[in-house]
N, C-alpha and C. Protein backbone atom coordinates (compact mmCIF):
# COMPACT_ATOMS: atom_id res chain seq x y z
N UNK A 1 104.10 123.59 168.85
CA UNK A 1 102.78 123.23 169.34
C UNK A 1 102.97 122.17 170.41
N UNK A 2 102.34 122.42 171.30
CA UNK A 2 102.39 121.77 172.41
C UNK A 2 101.52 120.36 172.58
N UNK A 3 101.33 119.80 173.64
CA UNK A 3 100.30 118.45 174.03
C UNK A 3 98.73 119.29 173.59
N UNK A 4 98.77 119.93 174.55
CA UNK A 4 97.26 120.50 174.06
C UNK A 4 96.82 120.83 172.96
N UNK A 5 97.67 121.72 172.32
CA UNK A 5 97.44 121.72 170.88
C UNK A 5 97.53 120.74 169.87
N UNK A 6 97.91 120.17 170.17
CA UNK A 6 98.02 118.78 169.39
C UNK A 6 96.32 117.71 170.24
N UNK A 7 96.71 117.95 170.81
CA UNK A 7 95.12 117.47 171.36
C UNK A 7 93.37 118.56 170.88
N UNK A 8 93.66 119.58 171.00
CA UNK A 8 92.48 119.96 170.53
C UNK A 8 92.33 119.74 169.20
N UNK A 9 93.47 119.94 167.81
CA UNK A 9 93.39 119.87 166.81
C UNK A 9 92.91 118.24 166.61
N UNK A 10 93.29 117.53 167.37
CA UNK A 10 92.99 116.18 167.19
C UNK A 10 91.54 116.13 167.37
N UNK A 11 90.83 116.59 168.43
CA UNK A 11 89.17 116.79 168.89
C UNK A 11 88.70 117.53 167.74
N UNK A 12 89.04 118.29 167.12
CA UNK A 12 88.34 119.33 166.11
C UNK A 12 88.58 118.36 164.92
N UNK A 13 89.48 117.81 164.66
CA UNK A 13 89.95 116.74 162.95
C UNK A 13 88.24 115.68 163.43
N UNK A 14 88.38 115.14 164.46
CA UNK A 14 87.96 113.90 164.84
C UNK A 14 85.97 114.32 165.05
N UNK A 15 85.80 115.24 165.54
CA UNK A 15 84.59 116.07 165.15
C UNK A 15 83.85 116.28 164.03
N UNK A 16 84.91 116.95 163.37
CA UNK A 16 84.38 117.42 161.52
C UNK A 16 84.35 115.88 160.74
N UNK A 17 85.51 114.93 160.88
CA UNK A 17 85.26 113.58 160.56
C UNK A 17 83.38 112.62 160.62
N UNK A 18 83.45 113.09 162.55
CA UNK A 18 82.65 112.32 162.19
C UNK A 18 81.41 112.83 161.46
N UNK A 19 81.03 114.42 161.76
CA UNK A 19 79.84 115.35 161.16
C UNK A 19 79.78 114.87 159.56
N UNK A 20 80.77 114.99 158.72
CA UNK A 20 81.05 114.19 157.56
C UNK A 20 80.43 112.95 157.19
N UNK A 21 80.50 112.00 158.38
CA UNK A 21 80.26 110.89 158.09
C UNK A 21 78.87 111.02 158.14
N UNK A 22 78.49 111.20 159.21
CA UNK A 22 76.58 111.41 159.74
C UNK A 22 76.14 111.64 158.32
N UNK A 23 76.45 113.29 157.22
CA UNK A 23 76.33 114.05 156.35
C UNK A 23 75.97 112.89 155.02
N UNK A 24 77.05 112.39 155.25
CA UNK A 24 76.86 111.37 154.05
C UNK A 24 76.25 110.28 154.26
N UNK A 25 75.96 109.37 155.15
CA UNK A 25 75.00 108.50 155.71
C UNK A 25 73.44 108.93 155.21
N UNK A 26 72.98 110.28 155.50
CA UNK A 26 71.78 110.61 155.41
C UNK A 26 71.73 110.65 154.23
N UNK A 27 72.92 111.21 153.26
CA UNK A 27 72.21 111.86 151.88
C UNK A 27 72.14 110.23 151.30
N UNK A 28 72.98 109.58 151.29
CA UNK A 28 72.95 108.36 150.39
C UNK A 28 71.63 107.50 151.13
N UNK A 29 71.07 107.74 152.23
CA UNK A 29 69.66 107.37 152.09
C UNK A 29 68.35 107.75 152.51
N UNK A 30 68.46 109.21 151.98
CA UNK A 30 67.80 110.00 151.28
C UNK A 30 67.38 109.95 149.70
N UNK A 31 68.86 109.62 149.18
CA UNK A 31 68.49 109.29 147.48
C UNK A 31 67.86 107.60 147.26
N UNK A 32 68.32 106.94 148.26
CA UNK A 32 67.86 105.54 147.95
C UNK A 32 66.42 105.61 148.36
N UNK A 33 65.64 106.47 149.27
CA UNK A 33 64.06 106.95 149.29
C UNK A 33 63.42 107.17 147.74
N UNK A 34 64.33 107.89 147.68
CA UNK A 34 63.59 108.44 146.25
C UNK A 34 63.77 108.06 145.03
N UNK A 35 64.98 107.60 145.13
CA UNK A 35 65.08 106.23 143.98
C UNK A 35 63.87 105.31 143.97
N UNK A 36 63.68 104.86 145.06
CA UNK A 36 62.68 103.78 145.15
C UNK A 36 61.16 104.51 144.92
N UNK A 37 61.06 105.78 145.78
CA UNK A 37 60.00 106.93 145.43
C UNK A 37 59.78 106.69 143.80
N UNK A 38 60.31 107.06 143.30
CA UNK A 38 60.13 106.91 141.61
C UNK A 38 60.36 105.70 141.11
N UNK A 39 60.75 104.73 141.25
CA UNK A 39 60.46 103.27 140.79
C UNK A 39 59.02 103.44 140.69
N UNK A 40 58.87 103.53 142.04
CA UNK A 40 56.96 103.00 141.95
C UNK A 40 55.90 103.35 141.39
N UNK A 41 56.25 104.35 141.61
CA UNK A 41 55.50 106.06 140.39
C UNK A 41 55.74 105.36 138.75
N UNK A 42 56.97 105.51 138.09
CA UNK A 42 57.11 104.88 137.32
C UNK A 42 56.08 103.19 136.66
N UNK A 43 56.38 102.68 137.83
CA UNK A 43 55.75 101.15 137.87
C UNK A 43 54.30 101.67 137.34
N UNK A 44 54.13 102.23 138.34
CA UNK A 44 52.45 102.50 138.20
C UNK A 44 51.82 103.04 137.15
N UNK A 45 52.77 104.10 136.71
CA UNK A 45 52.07 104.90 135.54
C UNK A 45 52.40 103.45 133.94
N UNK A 46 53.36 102.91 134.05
CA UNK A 46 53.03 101.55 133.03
C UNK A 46 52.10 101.02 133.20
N UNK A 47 51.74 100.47 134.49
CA UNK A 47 50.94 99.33 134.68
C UNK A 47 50.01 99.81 134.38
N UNK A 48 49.29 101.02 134.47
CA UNK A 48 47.88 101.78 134.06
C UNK A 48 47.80 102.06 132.50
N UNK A 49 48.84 102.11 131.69
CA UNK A 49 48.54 102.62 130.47
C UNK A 49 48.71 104.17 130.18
N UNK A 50 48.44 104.67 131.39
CA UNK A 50 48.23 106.07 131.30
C UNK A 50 49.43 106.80 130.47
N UNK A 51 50.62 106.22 130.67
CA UNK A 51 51.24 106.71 130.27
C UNK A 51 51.88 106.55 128.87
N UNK A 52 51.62 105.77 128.00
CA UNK A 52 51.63 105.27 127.19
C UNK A 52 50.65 105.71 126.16
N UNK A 53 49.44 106.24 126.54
CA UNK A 53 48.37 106.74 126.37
C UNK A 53 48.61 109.02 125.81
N UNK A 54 49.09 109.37 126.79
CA UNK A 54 49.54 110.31 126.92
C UNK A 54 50.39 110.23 125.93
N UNK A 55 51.58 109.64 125.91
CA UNK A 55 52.51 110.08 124.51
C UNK A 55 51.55 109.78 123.48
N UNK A 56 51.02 109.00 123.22
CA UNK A 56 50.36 108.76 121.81
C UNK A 56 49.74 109.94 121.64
N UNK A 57 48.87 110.52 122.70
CA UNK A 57 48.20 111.99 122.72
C UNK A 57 49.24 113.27 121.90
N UNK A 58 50.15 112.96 122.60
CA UNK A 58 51.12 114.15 122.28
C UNK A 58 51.73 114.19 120.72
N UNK A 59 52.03 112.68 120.52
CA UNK A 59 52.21 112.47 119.28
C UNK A 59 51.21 112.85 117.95
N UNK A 60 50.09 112.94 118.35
CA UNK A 60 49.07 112.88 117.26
C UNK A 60 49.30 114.56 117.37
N UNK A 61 49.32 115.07 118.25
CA UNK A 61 48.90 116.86 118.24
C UNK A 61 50.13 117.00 117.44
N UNK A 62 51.24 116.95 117.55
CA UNK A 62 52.58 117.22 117.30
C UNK A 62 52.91 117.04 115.91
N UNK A 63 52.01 115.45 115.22
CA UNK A 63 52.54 114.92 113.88
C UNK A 63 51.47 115.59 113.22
N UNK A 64 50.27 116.67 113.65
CA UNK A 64 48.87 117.34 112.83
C UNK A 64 49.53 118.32 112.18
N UNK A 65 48.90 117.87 111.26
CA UNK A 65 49.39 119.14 109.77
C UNK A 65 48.78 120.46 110.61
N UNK A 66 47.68 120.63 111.29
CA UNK A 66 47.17 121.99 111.33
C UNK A 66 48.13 122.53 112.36
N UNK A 67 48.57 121.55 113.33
CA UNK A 67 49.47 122.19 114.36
C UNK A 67 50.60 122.56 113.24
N UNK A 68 51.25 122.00 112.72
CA UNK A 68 52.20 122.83 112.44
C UNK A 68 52.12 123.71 111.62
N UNK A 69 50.96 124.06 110.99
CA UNK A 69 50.52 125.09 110.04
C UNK A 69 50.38 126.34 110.98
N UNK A 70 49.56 125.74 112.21
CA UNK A 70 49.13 127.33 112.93
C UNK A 70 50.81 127.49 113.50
N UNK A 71 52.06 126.92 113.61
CA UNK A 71 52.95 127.48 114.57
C UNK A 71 54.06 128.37 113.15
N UNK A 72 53.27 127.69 112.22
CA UNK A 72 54.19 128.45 110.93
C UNK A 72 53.72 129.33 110.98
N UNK A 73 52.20 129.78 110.78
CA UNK A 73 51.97 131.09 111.17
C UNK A 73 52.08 131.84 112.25
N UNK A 74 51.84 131.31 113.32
CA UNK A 74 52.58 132.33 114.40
C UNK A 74 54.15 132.61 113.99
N UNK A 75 54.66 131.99 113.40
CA UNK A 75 56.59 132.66 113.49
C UNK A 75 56.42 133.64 112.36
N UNK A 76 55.08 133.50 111.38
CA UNK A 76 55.32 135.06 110.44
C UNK A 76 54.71 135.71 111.53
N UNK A 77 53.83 135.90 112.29
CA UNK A 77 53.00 136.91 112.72
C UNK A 77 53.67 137.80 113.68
N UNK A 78 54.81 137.12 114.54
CA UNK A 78 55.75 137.71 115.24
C UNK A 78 57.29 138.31 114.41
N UNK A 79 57.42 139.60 114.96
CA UNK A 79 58.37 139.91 114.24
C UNK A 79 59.84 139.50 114.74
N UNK A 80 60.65 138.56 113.76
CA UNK A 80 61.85 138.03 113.87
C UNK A 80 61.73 136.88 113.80
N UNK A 81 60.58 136.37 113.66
CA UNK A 81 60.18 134.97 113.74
C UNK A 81 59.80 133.88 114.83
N UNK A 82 60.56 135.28 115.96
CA UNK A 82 60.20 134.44 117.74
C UNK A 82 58.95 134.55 117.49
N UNK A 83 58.37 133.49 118.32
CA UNK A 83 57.22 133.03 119.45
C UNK A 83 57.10 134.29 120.25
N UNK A 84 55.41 134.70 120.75
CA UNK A 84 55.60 135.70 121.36
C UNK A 84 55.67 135.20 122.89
N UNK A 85 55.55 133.84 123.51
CA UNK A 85 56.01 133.65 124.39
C UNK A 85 57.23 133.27 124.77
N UNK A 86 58.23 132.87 124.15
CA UNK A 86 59.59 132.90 124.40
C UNK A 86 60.08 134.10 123.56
């Protein structure tokens, strides 16, 4: 391999290097957007209650005798015991 070849391979190494670099520059702050994106989201849904609120919701449906009575009966009513939506 000659000067030139040794020179273009050098332009093409030194190219893809830097495209690499650009590549990773953006993604690492891209995720630090959205890291921070969801901090705040987060923040907010505490500071309101809402969310705190919501599990308790979920909890009460979940710990009801009738809910789990009607899902006992749906697993006889389907044959094999699946759910007819899964």
């Amino acid at each position: 391999m000659g000067l030139w070849g040794f020179l273009a391979v050098a332009v093409i190494f030194g190219c893809l290097l830097e495209a690499y670099r650009v590549y990773a520059k953006s993604k690492s702050r891209t995720s630090k957007a959205d890291v921070e994106r969801l901090e705040a989201r987060l923040a907010g849904l505490e500071s309101s209650g809402n969310l705190e609120e919501r599990v308790r919701a979920l909890e009460a449906i979940v710990t009801d005798p009738k809910f789990q009575l009607d899902r006992e009966i749906s697993k006889l009513e389907t044959p094999g015991g699946k759910s007819a939506s899964g």
